[in-house]
Protein backbone atom coordinates (compact mmCIF):
# COMPACT_ATOMS: atom_id res chain seq x y z
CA UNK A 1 32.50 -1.35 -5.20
CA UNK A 2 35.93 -2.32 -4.23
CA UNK A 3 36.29 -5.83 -2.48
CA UNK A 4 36.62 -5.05 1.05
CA UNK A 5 33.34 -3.23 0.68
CA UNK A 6 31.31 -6.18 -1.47
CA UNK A 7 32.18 -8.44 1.44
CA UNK A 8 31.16 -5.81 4.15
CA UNK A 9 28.02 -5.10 1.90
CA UNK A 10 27.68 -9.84 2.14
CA UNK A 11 28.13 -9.87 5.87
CA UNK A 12 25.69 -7.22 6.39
CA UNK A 13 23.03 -9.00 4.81
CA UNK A 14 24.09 -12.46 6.06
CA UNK A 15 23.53 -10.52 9.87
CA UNK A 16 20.39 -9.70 8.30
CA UNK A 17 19.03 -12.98 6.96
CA UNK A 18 20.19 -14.78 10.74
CA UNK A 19 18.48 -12.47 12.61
CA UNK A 20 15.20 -13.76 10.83
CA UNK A 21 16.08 -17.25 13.46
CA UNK A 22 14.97 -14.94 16.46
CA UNK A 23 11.18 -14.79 15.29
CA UNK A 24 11.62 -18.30 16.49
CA UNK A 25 11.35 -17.40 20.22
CA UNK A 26 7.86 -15.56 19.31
CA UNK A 27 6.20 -18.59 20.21
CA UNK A 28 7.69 -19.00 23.62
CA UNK A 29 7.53 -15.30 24.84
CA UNK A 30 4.45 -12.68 25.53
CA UNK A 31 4.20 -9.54 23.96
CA UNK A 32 5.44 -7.81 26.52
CA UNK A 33 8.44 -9.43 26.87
CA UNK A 34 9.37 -9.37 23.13
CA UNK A 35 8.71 -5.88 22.79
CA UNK A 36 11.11 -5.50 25.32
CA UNK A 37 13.64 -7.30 23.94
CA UNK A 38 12.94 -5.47 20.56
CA UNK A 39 13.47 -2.05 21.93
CA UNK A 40 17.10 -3.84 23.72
CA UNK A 41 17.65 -4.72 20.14
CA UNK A 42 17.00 -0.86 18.82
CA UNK A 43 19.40 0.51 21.73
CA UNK A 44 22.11 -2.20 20.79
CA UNK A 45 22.16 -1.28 17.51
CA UNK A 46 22.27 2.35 17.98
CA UNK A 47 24.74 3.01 20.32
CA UNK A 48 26.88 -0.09 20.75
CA UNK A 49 27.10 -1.42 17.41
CA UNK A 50 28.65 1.09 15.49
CA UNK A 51 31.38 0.62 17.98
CA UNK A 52 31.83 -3.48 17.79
CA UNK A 53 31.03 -3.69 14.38
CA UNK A 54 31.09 -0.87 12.48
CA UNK A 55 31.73 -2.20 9.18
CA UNK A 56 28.33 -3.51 8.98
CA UNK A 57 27.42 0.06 8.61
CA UNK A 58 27.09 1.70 4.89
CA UNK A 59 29.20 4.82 4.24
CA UNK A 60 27.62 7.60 6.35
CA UNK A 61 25.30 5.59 8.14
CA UNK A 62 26.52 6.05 12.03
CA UNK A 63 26.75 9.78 11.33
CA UNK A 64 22.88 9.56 10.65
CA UNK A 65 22.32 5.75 12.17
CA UNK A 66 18.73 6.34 13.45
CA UNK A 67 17.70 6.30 9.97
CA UNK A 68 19.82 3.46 8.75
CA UNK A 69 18.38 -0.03 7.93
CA UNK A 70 20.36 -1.39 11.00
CA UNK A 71 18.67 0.25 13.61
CA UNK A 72 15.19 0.62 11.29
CA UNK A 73 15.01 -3.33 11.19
CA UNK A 74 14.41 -4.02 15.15
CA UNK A 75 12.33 -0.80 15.04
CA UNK A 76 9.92 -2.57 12.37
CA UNK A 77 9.86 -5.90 14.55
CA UNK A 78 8.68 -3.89 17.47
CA UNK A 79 6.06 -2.00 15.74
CA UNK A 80 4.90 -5.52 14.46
CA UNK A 81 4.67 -6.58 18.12
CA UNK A 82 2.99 -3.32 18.96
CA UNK A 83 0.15 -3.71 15.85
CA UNK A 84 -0.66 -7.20 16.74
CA UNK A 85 -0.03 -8.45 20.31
CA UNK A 86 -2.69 -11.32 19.62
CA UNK A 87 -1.44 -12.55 16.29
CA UNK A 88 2.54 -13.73 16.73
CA UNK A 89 1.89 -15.63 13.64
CA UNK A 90 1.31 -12.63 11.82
CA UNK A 91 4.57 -11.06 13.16
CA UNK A 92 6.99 -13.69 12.84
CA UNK A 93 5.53 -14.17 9.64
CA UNK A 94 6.56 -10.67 8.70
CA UNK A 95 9.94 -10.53 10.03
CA UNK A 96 10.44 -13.67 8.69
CA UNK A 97 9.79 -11.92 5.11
CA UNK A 98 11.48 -8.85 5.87
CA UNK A 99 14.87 -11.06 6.83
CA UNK A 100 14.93 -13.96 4.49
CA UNK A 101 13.44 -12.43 1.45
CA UNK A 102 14.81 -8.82 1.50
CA UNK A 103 18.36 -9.84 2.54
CA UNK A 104 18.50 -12.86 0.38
CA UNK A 105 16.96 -10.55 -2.54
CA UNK A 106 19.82 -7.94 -1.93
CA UNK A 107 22.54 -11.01 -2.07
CA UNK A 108 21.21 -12.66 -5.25
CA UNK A 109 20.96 -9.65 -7.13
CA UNK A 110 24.62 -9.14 -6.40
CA UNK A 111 26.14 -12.48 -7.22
CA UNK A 112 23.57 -14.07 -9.96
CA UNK A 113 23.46 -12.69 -13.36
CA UNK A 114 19.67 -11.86 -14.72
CA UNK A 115 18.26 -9.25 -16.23
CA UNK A 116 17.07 -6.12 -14.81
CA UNK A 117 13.23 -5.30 -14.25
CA UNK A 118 12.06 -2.72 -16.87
CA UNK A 119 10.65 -0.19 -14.63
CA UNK A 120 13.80 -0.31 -12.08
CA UNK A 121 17.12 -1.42 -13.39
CA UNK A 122 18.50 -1.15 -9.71
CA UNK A 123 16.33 -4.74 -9.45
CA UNK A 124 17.00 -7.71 -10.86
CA UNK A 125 14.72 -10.63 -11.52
CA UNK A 126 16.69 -12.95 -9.45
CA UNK A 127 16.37 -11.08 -6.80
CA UNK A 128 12.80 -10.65 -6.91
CA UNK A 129 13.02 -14.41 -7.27
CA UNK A 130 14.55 -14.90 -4.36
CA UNK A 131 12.84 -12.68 -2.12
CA UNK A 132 9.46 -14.92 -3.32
CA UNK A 133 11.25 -17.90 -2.93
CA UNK A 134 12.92 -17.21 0.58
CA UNK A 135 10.23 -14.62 1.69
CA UNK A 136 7.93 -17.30 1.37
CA UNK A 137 9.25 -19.92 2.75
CA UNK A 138 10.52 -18.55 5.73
CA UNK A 139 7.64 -16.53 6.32
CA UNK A 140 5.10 -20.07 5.87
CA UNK A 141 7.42 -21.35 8.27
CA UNK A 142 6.90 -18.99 11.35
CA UNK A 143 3.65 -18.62 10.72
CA UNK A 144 2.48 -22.28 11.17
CA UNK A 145 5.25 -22.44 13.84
CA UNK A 146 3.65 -19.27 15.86
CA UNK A 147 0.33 -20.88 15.27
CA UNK A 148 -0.06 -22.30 18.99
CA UNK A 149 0.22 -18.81 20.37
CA UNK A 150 -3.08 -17.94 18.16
CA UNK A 151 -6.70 -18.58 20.25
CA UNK A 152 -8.61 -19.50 18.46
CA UNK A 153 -6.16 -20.94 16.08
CA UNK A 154 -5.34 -19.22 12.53
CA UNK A 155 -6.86 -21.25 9.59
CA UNK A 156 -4.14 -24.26 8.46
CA UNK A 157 -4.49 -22.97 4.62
CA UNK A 158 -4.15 -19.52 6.12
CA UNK A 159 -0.37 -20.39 8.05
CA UNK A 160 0.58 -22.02 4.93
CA UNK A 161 -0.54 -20.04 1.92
CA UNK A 162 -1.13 -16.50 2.89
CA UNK A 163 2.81 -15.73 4.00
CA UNK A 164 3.47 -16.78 0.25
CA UNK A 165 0.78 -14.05 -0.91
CA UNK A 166 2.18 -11.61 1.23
CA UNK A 167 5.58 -11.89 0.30
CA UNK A 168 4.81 -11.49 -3.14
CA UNK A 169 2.96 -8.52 -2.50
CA UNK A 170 6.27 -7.34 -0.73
CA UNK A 171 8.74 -8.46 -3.26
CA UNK A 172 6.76 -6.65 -5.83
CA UNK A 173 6.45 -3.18 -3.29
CA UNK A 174 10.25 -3.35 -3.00
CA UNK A 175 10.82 -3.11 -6.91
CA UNK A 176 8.87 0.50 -6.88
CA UNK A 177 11.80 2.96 -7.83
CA UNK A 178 11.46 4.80 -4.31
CA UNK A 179 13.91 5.64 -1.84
CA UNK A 180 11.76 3.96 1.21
CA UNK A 181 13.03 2.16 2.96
CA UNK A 182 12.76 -2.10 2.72
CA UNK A 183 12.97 -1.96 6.19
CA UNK A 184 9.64 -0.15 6.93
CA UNK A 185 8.00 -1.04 3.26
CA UNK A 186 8.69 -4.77 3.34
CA UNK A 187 6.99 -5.77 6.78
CA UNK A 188 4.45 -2.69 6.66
CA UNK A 189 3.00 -4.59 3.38
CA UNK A 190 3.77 -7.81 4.55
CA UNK A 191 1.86 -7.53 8.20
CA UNK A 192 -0.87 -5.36 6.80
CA UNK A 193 -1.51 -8.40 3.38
CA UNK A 194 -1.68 -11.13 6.47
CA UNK A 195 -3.95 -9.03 8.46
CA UNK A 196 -6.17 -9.16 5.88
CA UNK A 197 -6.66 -12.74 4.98
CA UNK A 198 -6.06 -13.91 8.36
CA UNK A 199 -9.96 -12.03 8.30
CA UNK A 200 -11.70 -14.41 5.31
CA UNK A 201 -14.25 -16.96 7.02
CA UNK A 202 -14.24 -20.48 5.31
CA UNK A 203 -17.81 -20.09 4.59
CA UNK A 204 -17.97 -16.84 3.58
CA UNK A 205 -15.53 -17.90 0.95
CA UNK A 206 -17.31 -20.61 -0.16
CA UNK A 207 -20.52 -18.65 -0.76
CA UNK A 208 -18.52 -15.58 -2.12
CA UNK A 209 -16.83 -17.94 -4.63
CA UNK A 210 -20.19 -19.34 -5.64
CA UNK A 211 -21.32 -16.35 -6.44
CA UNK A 212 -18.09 -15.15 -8.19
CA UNK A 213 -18.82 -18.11 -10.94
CA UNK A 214 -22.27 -17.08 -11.70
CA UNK A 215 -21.49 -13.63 -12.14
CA UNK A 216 -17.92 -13.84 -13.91
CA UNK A 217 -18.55 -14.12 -17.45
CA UNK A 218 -20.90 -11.06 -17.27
CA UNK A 219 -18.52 -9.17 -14.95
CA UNK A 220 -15.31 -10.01 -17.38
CA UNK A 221 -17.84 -8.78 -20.66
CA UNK A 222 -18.89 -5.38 -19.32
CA UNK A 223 -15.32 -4.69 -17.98
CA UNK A 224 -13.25 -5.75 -21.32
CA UNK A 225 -15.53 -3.30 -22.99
CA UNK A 226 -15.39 -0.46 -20.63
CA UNK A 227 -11.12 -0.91 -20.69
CA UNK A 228 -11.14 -1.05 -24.68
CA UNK A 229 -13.66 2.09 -24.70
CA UNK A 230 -10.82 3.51 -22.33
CA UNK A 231 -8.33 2.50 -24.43
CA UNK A 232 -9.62 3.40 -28.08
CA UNK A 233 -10.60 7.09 -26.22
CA UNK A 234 -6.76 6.98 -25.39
CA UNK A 235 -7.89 7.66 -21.40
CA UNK A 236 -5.53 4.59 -20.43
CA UNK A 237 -2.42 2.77 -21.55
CA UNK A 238 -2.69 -1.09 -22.49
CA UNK A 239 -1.63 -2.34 -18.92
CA UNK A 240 -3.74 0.41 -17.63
CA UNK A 241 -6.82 -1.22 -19.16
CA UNK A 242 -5.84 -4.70 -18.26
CA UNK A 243 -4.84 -3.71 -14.57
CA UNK A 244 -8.63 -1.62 -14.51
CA UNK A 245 -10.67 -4.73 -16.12
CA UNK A 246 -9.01 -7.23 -13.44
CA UNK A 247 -10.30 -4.66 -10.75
CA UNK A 248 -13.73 -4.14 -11.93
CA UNK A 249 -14.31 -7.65 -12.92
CA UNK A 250 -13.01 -8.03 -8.51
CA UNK A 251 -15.17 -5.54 -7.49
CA UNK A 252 -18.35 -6.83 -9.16
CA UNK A 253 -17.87 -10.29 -8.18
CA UNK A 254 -17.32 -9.72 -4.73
CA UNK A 255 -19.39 -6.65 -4.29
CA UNK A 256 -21.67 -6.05 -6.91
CA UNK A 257 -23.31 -3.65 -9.37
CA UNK A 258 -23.68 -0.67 -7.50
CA UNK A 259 -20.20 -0.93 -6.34
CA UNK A 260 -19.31 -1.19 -9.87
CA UNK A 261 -21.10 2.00 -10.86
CA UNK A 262 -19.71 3.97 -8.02
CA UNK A 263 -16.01 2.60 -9.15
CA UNK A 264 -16.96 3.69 -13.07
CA UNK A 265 -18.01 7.08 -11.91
CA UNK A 266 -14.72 7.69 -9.80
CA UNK A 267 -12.72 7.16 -12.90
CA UNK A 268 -14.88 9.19 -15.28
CA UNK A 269 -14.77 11.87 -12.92
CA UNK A 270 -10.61 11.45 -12.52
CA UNK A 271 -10.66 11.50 -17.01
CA UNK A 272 -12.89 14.47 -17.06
CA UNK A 273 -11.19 16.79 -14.52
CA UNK A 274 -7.88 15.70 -16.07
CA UNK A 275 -8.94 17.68 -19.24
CA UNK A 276 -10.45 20.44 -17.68
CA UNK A 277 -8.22 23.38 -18.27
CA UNK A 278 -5.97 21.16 -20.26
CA UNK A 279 -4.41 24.66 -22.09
CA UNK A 280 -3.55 26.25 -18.75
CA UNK A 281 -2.02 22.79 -17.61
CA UNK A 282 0.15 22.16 -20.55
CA UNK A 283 1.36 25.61 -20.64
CA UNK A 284 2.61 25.50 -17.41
CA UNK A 285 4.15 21.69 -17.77
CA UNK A 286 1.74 20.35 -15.24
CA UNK A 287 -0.70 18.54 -17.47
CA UNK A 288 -0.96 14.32 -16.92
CA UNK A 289 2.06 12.72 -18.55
CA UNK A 290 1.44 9.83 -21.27
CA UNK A 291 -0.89 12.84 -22.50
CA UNK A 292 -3.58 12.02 -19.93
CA UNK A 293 -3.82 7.92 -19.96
CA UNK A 294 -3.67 6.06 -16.88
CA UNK A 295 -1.69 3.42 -16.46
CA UNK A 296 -1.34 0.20 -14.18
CA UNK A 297 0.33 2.24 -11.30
CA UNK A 298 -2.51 4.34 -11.32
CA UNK A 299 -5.38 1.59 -11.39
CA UNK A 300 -3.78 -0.03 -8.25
CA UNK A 301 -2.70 3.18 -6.66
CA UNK A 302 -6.39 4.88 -6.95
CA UNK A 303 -8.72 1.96 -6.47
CA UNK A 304 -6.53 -1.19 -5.13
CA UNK A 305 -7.72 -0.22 -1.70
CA UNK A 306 -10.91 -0.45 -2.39
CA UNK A 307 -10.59 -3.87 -4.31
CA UNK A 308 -9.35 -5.13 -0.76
CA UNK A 309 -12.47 -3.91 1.00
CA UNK A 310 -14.54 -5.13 -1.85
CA UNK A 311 -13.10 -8.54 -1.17
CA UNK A 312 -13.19 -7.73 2.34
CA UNK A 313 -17.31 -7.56 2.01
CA UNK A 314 -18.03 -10.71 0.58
CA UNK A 315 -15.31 -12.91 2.80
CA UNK A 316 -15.71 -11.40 6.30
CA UNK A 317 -17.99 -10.85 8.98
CA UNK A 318 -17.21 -7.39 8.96
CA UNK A 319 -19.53 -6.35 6.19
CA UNK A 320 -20.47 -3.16 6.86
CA UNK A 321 -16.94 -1.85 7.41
CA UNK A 322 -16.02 -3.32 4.28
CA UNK A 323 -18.30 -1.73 2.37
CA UNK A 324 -17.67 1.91 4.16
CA UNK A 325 -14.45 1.70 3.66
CA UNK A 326 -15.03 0.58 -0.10
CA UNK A 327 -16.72 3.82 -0.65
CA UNK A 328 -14.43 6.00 1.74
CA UNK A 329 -11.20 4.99 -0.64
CA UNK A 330 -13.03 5.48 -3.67
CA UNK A 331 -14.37 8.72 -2.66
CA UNK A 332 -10.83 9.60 -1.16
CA UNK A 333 -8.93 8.85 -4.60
CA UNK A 334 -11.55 10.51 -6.99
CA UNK A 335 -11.78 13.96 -4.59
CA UNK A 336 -8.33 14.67 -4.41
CA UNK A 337 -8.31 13.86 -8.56
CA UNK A 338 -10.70 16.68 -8.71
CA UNK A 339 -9.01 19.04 -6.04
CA UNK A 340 -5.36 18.64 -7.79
CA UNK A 341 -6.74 18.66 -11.28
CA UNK A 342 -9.10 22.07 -10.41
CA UNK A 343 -6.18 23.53 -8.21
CA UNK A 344 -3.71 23.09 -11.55
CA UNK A 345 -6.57 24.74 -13.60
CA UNK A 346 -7.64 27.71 -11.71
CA UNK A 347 -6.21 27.53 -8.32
CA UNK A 348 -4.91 31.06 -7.71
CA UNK A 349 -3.48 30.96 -4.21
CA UNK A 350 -1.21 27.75 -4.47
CA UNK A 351 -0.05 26.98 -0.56
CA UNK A 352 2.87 24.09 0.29
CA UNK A 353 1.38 22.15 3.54
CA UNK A 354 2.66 21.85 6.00
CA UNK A 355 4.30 25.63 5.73
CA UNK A 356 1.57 27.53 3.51
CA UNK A 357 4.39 28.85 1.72
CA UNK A 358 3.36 30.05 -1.70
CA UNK A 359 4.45 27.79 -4.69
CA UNK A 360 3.19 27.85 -8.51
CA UNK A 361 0.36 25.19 -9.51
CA UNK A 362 1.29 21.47 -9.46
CA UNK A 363 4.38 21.44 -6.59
CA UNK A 364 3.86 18.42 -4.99
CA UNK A 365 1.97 19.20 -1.33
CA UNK A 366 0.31 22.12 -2.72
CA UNK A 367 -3.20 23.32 -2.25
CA UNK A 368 -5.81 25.94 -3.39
CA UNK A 369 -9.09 26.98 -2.40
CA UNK A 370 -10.50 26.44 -5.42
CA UNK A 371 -9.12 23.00 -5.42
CA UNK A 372 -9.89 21.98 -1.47
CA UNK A 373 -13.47 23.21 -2.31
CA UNK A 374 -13.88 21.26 -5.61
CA UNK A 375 -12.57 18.25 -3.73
CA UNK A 376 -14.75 18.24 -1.03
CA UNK A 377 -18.05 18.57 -3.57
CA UNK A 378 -16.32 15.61 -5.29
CA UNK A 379 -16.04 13.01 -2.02
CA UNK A 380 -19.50 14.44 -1.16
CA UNK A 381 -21.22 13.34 -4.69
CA UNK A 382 -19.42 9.80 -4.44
CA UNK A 383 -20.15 9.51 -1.31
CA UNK A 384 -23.91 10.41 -1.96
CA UNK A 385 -23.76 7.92 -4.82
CA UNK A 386 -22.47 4.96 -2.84
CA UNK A 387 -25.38 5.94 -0.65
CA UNK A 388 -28.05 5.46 -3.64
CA UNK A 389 -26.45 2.08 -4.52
CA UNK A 390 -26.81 0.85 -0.93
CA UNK A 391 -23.55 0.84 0.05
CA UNK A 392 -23.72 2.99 2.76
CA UNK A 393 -26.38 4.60 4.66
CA UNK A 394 -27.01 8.63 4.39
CA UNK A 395 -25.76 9.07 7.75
CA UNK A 396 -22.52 7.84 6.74
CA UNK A 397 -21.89 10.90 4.35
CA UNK A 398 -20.26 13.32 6.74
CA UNK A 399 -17.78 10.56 8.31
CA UNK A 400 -17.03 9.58 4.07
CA UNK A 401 -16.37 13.36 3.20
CA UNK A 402 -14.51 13.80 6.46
CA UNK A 403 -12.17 11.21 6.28
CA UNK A 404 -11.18 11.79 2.42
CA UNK A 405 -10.75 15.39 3.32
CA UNK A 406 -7.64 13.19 6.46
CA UNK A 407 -6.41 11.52 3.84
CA UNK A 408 -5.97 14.11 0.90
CA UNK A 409 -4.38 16.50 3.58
CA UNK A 410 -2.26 13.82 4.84
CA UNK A 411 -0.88 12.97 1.11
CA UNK A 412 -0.31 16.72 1.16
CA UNK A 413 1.57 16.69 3.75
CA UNK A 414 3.54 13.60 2.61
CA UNK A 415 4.27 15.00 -0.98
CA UNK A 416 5.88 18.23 0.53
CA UNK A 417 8.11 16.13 2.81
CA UNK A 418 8.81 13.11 1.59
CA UNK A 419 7.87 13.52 -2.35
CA UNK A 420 10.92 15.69 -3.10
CA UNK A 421 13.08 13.28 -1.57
CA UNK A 422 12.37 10.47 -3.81
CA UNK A 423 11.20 8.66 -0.41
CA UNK A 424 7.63 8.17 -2.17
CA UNK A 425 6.25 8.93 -5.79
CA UNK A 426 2.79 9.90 -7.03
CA UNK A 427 1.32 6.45 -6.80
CA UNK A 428 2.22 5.60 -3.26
CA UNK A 429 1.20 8.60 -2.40
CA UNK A 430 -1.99 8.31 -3.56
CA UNK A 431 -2.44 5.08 -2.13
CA UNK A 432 -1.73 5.57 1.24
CA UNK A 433 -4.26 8.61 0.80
CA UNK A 434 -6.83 6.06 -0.13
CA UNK A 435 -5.46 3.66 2.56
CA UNK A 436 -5.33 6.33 5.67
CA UNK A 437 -9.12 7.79 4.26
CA UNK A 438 -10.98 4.26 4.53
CA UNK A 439 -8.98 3.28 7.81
CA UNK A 440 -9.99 7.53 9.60
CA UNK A 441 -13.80 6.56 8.25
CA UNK A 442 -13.68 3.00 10.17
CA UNK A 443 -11.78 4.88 13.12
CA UNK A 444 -14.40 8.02 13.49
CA UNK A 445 -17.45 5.28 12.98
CA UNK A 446 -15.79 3.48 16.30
CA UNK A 447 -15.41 6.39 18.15
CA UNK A 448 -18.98 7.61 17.75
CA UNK A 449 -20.84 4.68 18.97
């Protein structure tokens, strides 16, 4: 990059970082009124921008500006206005990440010499440093600064600590080798890790991490020796095992045995469908890479959603919701294991959602018959055993299977469009399947009362 464009490239994210000081008025206007000035913001930077500052704009971004960063940052702040009119702490907190610790990532990964993160060498370590470090700061900022606007009022240790948690869980989203945008990934993962906490009851905690003591050694035995079976069967790789045992040993603690089981039988039934037709997949190139082991990417991508509403159960009030969507994600993740390993196998009629075009075995967005049906048996059997472990009640089996049949279409969907792109890979896919299954089940359980 010559150096007229390394200083355009600076001022852009200096414009970036100072727009982060307007989360400051949050406090002092309603909703309303700030979405208002939000959706000014979005018309500004469409149409008059390009014209009094142009340079701001990356090489071919005004020809195709709706989808630039400039005009998708304002875009984000107003759907973090929309998503939580009640909770400006929560917003500013977000945009506050989004504009200190993306921009001042992007600028200390340009001038500070580190090395580069193993898994994306486009990302730096001081980068990721800084977004942490400036993320989290900012963010703890304008969350204890929007805390007047909360009623009741947020939890001190939740306006102090939780925008730290969140922006590491955003800094470490923005190092995934994607083409998403940080603009929509950053405060999406940002607002929806704050949502969460800003959930957790005091006492609940208390009690939960009461429990969590008495049950940890036994938790942290069974779950080393289930990830070093895994291991020595060669069904994961060494962070695979770690990244699975840290999960488990979560999901017992905070939710207990039966959840446990039902979270062991989703993986066995992922390992076992993997090698089902293992010939026909190989021959065709389609078969699991690192010859079938899961790794850490897969772990958090299959069954971090339900680790949240595992949590979820033992630190809020909403218990019940917790646990359905516990079971929802795990059933949503295991059934479309079965329906994409069965559909590679002996899936015949191989369709590309949304078009139904046909495509051979394994295209990303494709479905079968064979593999929709085997699918839907799956959810239904892990649905039926989160139902024996008291999870959920019977009646809840048609909303489970229903909304893991949402999400596993909807990844479908996504992996056609946005797959080939390089906007999303395998694991985010699979965890916003998870994700958009547990949230449908909660959804469709509101709707029916």
């Amino acid at each position: 990059m010559n150096g007229a464009g390394r200083s355009s490239e600076d001022s852009r994210q200096v414009v970036h970082v100072a727009m982060g000081g307007l989360a400051l008025l949050l406090r002092f206007l309603t909703p309303w009124q700030a979405a208002v000035i939000a959706a000014g913001a979005i018309a500004f930077n469409l149409f008059a921008l390009p014209r009094l500052a142009g340079a701001l704009y990356r090489p071919g971004e005004v020809r195709r500006r709706l989808f630039s960063g400039i005009v998708l940052y304002p875009v984000a702040v107003l759907l973090l206005i929309v998503a939580f009119p009640d909770r400006r702490d929560i917003v500013a907190s977000a945009w506050g990440i989004l504009a200190f610790g993306d921009g001042m990532a992007t600028l200390a990964g340009r001038h500070i010499a580190s090395p580069r993160l193993p898994w994306n060498p486009e990302k730096s370590v001081a980068g990721s440093a800084a977004f942490v470090l400036f993320g989290g700061a900012a963010g703890s900022f304008l969350c204890w600064w929007c805390r007047p606007t909360v009623i009741p009022p947020a939890y001190e240790w939740f306006s102090i600590w939780m925008p730290w948690v969140a922006a590491i869980a955003a800094a470490a989203v923005e190092t995934i080798p994607i083409r998403l945008n940080d603009n929509v990934s950053v405060p999406a993962v940002a607002s929806a890790v704050l949502w969460w906490t800003s959930l957790v009851s005091e006492d609940l905690a208390a009690a939960a991490a009461s429990n969590a003591w008495r049950l940890l050694p036994f938790a942290f035995a069974a779950n080393a020796t289930i990830a070093a079976a895994g291991y020595v069967a060669r069904t994961v790789t060494v962070p695979g095992a770690i990244c699975g045992m840290f999960i488990g040993v979560t999901v017992v603690v905070t939710c207990g045995w039966g959840a446990w089981s039902l979270l062991l039988a989703t993986f066995a039934v992922a390992v076992v469908t993997s090698r089902l037709g293992l010939s026909r997949k190989l021959m065709l190139g389609i078969a699991e890479g690192r010859g079938g082991r899961r790794g850490a990417g897969n772990a958090i991508a299959n069954t971090g959603i339900a680790a949240i509403a595992a949590m979820l159960s033992a630190l809020t009030y909403a218990g019940d919701a917790s646990r359905l969507a516990f079971v929802t994600a795990l059933a949503a993740g295991g059934s479309d294991t079965v329906a994409s390993e069965i559909g590679k196998a002996w899936g015949r009629g191989t369709r590309l959602v949304p078009t139904l075009a046909r495509v051979p075995p394994g295209t990303p967005g494709a479905i079968s018959a064979e593999g929709t049906a085997a699918g839907l048996v799956g959810a239904l059997a892990l649905a039926a055993l989160g139902s024996v472990v008291h999870l959920i009640p019977v009646s809840m089996l048609p909303i489970v299977v229903i909304a893991a049949t949402i999400g596993s279409f909807a990844e479908s969907v996504m992996g056609a469009t946005l797959e080939p792109a390089g906007i999303v890979n395998n694991d985010v896919l699979n965890f916003a399947n998870t994700a958009i299954a547990a949230l449908a089940a909660i959804f469709l359980v509101e709707a029916l009362k």
